[in-house]
PDB file of N, CA and C in Angstrom:
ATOM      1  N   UNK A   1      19.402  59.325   9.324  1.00  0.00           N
ATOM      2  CA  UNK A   1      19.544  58.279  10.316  1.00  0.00           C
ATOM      3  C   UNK A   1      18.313  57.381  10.241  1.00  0.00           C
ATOM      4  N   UNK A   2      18.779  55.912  10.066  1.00  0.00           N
ATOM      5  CA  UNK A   2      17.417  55.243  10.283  1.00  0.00           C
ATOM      6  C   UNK A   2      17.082  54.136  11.387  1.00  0.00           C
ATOM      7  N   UNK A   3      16.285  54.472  12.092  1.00  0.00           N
ATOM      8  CA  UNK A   3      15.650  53.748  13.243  1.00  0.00           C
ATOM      9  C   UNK A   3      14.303  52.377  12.905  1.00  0.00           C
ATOM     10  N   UNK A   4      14.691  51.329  13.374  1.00  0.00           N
ATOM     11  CA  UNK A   4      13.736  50.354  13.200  1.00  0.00           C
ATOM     12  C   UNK A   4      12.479  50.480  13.803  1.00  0.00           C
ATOM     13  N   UNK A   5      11.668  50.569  12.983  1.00  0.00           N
ATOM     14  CA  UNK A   5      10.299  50.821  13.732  1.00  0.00           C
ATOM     15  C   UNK A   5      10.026  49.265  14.558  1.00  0.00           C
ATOM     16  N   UNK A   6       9.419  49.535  15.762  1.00  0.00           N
ATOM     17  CA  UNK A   6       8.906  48.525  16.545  1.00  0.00           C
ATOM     18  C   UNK A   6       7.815  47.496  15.680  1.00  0.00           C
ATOM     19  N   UNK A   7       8.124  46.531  16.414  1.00  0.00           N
ATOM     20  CA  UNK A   7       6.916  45.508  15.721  1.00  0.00           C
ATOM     21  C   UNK A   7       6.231  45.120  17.066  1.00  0.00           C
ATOM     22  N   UNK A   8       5.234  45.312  17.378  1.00  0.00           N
ATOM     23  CA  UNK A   8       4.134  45.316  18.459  1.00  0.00           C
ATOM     24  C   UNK A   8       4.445  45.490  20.119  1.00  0.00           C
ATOM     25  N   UNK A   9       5.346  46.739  20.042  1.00  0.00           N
ATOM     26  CA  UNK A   9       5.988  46.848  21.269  1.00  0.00           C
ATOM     27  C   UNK A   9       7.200  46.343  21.409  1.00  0.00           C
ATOM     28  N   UNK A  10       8.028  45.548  20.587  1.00  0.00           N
ATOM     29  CA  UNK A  10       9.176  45.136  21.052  1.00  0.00           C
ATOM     30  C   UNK A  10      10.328  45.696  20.106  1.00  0.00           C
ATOM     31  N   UNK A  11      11.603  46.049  21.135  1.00  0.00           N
ATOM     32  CA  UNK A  11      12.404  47.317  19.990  1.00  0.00           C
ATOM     33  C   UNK A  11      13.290  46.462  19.464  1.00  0.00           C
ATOM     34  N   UNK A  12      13.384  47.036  18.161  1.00  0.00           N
ATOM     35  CA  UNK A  12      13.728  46.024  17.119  1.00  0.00           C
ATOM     36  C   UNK A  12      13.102  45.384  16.597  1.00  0.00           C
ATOM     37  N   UNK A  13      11.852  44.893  16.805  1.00  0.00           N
ATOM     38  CA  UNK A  13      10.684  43.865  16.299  1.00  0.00           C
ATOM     39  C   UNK A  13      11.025  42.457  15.656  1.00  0.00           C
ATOM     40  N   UNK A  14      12.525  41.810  16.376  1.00  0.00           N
ATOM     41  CA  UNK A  14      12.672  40.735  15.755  1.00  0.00           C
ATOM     42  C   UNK A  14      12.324  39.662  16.203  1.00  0.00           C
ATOM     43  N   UNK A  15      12.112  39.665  18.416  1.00  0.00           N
ATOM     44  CA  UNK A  15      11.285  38.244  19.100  1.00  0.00           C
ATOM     45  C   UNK A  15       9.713  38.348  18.072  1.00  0.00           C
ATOM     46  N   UNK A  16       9.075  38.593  18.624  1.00  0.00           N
ATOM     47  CA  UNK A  16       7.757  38.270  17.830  1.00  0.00           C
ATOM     48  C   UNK A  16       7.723  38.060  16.510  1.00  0.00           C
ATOM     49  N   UNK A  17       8.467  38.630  15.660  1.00  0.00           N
ATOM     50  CA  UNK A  17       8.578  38.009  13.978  1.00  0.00           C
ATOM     51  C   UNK A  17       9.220  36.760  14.319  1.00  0.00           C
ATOM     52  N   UNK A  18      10.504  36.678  15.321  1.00  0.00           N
ATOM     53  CA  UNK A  18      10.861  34.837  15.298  1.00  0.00           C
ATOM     54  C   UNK A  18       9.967  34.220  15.805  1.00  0.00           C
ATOM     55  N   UNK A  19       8.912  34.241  16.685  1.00  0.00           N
ATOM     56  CA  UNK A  19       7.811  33.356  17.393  1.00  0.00           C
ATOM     57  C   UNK A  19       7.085  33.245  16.288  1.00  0.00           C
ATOM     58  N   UNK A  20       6.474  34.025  15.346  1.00  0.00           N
ATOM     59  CA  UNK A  20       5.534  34.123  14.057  1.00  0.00           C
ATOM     60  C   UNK A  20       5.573  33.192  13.302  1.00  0.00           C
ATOM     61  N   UNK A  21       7.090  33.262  12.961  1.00  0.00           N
ATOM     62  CA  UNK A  21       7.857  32.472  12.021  1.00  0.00           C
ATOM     63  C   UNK A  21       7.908  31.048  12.572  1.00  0.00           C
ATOM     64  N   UNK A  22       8.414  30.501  13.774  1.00  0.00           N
ATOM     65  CA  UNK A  22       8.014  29.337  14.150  1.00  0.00           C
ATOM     66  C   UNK A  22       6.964  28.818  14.500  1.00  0.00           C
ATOM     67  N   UNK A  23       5.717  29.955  14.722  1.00  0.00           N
ATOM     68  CA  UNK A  23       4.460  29.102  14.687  1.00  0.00           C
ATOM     69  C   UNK A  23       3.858  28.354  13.459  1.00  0.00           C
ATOM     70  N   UNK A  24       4.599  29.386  12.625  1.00  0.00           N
ATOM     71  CA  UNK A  24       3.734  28.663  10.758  1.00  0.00           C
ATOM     72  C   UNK A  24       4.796  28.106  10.251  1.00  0.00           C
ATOM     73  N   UNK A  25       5.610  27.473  11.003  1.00  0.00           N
ATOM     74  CA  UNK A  25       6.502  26.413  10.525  1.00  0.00           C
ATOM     75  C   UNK A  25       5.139  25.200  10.814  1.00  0.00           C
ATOM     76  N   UNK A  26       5.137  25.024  11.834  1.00  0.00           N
ATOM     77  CA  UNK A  26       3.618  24.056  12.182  1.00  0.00           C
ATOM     78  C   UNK A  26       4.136  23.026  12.783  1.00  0.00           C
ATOM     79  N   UNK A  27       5.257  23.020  13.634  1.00  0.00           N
ATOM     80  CA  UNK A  27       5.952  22.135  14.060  1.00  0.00           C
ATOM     81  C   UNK A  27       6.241  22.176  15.552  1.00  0.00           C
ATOM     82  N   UNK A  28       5.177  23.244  15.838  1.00  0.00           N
ATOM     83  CA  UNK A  28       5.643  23.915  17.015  1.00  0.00           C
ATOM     84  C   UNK A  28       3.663  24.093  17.790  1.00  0.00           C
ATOM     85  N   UNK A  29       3.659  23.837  19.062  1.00  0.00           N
ATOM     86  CA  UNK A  29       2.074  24.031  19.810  1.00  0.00           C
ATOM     87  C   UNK A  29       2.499  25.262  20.226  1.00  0.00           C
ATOM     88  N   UNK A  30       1.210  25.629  20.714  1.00  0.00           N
ATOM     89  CA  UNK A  30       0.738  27.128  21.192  1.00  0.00           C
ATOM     90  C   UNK A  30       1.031  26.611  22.677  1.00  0.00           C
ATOM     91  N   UNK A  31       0.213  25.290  23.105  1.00  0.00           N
ATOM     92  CA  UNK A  31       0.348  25.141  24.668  1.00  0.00           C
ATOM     93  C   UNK A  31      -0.086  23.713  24.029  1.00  0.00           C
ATOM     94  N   UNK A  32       1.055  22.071  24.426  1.00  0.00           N
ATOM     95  CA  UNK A  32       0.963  21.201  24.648  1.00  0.00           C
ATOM     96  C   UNK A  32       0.183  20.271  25.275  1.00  0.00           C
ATOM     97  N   UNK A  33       0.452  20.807  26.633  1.00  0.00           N
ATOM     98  CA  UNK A  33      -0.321  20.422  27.751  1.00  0.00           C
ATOM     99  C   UNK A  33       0.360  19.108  28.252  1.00  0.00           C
ATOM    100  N   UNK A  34      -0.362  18.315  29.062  1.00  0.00           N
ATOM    101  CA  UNK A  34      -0.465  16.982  29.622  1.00  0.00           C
ATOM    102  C   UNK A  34      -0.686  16.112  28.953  1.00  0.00           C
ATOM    103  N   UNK A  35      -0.158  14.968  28.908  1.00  0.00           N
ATOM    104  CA  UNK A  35      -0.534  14.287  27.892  1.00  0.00           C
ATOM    105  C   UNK A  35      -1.191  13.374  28.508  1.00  0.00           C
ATOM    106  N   UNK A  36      -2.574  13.127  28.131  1.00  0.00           N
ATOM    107  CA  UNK A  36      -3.669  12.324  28.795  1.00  0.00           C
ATOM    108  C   UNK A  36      -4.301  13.174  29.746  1.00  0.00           C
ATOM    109  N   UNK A  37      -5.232  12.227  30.513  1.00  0.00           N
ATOM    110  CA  UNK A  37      -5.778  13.265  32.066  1.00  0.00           C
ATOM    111  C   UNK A  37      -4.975  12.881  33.388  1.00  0.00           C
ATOM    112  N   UNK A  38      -4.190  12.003  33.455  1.00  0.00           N
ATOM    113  CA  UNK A  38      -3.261  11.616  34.238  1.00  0.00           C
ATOM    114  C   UNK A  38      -2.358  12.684  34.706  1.00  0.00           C
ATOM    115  N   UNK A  39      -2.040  13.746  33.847  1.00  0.00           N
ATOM    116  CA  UNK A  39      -1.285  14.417  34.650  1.00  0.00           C
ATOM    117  C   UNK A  39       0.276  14.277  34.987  1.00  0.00           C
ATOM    118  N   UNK A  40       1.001  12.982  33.922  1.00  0.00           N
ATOM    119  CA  UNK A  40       2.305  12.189  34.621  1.00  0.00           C
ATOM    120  C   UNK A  40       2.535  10.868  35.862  1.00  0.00           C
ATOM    121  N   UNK A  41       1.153  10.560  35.672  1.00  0.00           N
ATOM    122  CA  UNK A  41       1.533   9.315  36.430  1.00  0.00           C
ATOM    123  C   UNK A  41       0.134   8.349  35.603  1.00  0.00           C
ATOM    124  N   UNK A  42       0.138   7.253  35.254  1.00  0.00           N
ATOM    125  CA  UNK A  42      -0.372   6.264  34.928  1.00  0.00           C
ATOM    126  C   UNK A  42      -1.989   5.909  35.285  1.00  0.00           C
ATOM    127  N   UNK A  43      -2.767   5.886  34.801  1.00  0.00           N
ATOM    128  CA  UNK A  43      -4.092   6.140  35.625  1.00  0.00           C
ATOM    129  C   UNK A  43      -4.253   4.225  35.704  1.00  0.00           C
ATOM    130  N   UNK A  44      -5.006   3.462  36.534  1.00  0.00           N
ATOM    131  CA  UNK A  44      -4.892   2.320  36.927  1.00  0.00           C
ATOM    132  C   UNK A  44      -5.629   1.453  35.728  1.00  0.00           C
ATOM    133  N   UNK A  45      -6.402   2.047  35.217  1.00  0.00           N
ATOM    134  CA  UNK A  45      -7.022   1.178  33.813  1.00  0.00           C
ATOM    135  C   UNK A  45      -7.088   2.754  32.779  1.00  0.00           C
ATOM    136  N   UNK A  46      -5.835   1.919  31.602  1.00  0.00           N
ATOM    137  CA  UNK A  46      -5.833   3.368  30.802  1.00  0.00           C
ATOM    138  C   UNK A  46      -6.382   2.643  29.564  1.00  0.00           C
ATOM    139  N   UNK A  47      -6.902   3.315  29.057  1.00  0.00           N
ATOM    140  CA  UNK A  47      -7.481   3.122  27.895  1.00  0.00           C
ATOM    141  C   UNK A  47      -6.739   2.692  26.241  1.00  0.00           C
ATOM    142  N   UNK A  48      -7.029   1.283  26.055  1.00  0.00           N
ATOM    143  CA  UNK A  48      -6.041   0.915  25.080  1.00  0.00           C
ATOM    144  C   UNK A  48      -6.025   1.729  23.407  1.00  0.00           C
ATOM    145  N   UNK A  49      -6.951   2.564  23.639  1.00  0.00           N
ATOM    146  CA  UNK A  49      -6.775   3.702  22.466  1.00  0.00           C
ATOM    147  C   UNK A  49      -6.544   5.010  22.325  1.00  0.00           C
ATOM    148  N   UNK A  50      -6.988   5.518  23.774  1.00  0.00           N
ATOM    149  CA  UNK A  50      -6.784   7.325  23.634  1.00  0.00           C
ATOM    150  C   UNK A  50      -5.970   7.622  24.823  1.00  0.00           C
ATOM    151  N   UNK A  51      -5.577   5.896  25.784  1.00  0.00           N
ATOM    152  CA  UNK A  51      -5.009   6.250  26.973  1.00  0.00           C
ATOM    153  C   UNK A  51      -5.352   7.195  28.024  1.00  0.00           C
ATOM    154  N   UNK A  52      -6.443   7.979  27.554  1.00  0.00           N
ATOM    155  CA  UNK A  52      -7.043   8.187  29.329  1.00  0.00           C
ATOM    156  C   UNK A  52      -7.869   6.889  30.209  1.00  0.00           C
ATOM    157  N   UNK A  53      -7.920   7.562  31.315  1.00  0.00           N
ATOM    158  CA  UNK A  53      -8.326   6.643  31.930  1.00  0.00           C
ATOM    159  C   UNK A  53      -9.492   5.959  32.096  1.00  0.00           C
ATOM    160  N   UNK A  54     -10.282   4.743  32.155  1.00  0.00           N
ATOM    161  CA  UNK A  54     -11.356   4.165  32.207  1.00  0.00           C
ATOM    162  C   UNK A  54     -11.729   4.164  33.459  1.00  0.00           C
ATOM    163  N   UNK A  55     -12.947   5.169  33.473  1.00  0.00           N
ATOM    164  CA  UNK A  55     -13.464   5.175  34.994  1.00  0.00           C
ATOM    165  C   UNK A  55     -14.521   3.939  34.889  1.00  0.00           C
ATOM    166  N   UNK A  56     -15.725   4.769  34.609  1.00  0.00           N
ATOM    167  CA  UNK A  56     -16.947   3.991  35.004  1.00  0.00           C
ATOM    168  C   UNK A  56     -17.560   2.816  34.031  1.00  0.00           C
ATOM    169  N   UNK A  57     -17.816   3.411  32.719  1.00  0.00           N
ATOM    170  CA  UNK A  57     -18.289   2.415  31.702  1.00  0.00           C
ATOM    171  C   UNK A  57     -17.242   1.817  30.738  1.00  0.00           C
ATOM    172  N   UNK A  58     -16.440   0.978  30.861  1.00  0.00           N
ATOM    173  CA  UNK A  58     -15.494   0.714  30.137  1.00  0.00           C
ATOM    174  C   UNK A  58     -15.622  -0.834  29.858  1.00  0.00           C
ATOM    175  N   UNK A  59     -14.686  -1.336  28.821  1.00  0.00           N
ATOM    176  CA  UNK A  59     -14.809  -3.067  28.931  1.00  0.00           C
ATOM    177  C   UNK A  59     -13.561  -3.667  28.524  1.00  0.00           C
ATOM    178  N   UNK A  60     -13.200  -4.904  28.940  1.00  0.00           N
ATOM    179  CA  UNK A  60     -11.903  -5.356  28.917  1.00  0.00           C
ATOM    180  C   UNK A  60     -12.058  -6.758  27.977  1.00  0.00           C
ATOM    181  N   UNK A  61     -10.918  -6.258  27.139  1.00  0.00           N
ATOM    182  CA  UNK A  61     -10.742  -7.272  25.955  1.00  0.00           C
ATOM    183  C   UNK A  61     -10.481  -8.844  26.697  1.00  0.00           C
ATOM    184  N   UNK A  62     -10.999  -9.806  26.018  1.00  0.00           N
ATOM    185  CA  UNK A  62     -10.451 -10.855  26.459  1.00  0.00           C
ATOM    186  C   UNK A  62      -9.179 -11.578  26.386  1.00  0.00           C
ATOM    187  N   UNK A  63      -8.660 -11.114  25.207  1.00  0.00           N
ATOM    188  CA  UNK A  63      -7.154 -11.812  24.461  1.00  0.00           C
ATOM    189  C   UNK A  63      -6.159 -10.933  25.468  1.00  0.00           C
ATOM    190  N   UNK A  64      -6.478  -9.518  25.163  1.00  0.00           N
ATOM    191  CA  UNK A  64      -5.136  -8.643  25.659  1.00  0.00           C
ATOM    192  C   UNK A  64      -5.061  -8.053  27.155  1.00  0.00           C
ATOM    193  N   UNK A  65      -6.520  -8.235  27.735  1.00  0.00           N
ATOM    194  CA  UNK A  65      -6.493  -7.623  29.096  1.00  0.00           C
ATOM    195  C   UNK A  65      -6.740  -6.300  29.201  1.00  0.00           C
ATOM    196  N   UNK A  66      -6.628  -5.670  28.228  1.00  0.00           N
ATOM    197  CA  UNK A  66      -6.673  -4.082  27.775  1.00  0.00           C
ATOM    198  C   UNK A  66      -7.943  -3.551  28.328  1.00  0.00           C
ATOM    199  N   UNK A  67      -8.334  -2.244  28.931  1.00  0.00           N
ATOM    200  CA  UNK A  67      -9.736  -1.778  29.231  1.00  0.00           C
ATOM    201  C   UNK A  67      -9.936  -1.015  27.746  1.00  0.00           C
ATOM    202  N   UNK A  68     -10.832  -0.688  27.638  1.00  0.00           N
ATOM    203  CA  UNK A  68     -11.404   0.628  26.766  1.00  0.00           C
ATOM    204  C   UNK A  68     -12.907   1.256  26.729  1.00  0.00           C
ATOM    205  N   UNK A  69     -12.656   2.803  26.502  1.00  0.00           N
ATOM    206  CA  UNK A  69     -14.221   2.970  26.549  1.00  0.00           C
ATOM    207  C   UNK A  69     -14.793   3.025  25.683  1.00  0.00           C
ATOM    208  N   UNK A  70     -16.084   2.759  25.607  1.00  0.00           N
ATOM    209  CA  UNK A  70     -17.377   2.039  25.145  1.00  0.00           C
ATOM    210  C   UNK A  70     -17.362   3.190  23.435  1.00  0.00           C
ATOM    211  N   UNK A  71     -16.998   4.664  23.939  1.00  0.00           N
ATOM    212  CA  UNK A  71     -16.908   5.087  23.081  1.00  0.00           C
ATOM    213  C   UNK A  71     -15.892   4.899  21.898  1.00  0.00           C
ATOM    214  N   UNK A  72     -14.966   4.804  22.213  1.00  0.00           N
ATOM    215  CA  UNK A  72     -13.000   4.509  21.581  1.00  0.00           C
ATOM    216  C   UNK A  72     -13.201   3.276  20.856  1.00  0.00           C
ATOM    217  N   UNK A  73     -13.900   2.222  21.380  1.00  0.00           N
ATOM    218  CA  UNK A  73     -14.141   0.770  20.877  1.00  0.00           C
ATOM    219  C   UNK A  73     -15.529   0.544  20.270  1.00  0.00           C
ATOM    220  N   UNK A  74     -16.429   1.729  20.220  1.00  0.00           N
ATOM    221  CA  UNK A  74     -17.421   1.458  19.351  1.00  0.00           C
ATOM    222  C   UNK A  74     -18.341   0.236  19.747  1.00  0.00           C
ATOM    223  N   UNK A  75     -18.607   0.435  20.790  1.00  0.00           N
ATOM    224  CA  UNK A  75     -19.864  -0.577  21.924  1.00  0.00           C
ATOM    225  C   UNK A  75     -20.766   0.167  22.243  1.00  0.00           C
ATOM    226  N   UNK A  76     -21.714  -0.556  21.792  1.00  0.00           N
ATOM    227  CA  UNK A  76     -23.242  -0.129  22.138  1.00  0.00           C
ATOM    228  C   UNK A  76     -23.477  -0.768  23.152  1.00  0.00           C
ATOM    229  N   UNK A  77     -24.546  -0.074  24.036  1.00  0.00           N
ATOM    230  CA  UNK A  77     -24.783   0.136  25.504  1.00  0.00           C
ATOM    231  C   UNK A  77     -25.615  -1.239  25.418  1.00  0.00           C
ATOM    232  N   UNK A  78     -26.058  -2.008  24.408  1.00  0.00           N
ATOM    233  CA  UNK A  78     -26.771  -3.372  24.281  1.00  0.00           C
ATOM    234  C   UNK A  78     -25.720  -4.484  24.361  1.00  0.00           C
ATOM    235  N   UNK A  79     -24.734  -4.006  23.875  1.00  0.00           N
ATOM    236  CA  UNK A  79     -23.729  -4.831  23.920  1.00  0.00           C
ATOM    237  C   UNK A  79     -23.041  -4.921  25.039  1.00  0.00           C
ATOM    238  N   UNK A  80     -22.431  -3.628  25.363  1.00  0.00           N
ATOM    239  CA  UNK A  80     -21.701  -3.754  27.250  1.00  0.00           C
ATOM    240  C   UNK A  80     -22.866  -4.059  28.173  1.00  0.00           C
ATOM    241  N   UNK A  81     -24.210  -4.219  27.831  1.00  0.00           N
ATOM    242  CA  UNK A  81     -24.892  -4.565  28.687  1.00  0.00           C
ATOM    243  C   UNK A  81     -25.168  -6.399  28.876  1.00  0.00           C
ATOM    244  N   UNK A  82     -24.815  -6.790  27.809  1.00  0.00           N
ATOM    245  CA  UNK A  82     -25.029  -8.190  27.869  1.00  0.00           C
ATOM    246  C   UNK A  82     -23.599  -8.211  28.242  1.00  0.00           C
ATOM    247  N   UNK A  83     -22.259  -7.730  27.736  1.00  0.00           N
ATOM    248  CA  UNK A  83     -21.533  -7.918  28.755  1.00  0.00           C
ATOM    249  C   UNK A  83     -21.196  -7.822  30.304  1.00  0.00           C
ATOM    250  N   UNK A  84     -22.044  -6.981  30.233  1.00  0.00           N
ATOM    251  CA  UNK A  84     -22.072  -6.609  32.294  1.00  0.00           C
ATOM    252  C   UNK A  84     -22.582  -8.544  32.648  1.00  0.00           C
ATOM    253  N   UNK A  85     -23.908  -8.211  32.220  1.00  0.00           N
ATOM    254  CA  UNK A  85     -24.697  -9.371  32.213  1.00  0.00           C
ATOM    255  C   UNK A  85     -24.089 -11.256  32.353  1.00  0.00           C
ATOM    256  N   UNK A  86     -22.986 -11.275  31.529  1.00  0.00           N
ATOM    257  CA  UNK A  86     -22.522 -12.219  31.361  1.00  0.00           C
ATOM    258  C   UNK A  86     -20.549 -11.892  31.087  1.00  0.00           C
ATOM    259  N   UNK A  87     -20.245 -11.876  32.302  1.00  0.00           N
ATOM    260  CA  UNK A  87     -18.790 -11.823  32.621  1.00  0.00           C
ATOM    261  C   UNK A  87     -17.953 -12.896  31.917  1.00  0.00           C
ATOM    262  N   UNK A  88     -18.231 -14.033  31.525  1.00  0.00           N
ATOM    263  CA  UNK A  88     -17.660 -15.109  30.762  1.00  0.00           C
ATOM    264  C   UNK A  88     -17.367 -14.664  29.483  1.00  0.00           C
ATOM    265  N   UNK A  89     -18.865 -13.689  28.937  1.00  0.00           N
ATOM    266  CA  UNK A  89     -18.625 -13.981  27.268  1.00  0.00           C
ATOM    267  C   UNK A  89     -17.029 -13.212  27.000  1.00  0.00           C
ATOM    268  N   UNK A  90     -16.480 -13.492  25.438  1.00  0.00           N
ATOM    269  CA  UNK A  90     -15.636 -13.397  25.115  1.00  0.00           C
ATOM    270  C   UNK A  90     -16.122 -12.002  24.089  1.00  0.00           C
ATOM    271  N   UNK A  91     -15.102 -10.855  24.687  1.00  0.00           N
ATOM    272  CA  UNK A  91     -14.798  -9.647  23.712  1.00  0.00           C
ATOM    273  C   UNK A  91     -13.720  -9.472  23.308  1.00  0.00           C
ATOM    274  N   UNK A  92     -13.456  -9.421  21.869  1.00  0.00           N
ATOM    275  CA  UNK A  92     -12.030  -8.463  21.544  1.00  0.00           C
ATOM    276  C   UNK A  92     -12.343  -7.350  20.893  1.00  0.00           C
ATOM    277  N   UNK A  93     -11.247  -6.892  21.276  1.00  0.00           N
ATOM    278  CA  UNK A  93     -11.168  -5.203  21.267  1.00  0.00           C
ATOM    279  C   UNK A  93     -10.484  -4.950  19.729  1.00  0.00           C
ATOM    280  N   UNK A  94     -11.405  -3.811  19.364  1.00  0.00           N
ATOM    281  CA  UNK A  94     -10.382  -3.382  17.801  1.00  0.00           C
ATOM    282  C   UNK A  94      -9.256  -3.618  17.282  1.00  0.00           C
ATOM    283  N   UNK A  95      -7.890  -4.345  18.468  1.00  0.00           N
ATOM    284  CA  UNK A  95      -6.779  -3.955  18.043  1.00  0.00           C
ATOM    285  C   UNK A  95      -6.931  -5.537  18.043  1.00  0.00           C
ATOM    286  N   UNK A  96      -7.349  -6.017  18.348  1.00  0.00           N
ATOM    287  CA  UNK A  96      -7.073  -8.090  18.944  1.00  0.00           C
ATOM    288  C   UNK A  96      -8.239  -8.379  17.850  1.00  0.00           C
ATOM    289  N   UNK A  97      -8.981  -7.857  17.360  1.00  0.00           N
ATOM    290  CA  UNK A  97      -9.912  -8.623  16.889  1.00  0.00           C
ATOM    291  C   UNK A  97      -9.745  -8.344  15.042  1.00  0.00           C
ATOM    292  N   UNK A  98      -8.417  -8.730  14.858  1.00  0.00           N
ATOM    293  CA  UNK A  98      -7.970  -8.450  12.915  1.00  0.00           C
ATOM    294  C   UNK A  98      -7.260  -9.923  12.764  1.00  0.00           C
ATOM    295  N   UNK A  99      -7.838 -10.067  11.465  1.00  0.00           N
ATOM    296  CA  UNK A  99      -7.287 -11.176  10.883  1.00  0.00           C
ATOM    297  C   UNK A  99      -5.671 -11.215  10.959  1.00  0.00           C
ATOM    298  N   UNK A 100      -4.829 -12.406  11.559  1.00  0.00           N
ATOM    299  CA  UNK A 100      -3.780 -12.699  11.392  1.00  0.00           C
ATOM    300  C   UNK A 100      -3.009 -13.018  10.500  1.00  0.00           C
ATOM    301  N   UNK A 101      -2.332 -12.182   9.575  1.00  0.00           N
ATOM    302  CA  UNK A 101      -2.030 -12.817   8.129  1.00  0.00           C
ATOM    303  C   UNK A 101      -0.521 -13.262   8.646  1.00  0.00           C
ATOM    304  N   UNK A 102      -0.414 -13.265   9.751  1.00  0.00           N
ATOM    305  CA  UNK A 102       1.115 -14.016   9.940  1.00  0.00           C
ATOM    306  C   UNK A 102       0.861 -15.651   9.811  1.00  0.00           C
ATOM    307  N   UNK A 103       2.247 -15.975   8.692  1.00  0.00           N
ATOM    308  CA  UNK A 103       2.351 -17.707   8.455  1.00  0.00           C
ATOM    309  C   UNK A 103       3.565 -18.351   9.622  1.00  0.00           C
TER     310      UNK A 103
END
């Protein structure tokens, strides 16, 4: 008579070989999560690259209106500082600031 030996406590040992098997497919998370820090609702200035939210040090493109932080957009603290400084000048942001090859 032959009996299936368990595979890590479970009889039959075939859930955990199927979870195994779909983890190293690689198509599959361990734990997803939230997407952003929002939590499912929209944070009031989200960040036009990683979409969390822009609390404190952030800066807003001039063309698109977009916030972003200083880090995501690659601004030095000399630079958002002459922007604090002078609210007029004109910034674009990584995504607004590429040559237009549209004719």
């Amino acid at each position: 008579k032959h009996t299936a030996t368990p595979f890590l406590g479970y009889p039959g040992g075939r859930q955990p070989l199927f979870i195994i098997v779909n983890l190293l497919a690689g198509d599959i998370n361990l734990n997803p999560g939230p997407k952003g820090q929002h939590r499912g609702r929209k944070p009031k200035y989200q960040c036009g690259l990683c979409s969390f939210a822009v609390k404190d040090s952030g800066i807003q493109c001039s063309k698109c209106t977009s916030w972003f932080h200083l880090n995501c957009s690659n601004v030095s603290n000399k630079t958002f500082g002459f922007h604090s400084k002078n609210p007029n000048a004109i910034w674009l942001c990584p995504l607004c600031d590429v040559i237009n090859f549209a004719i």
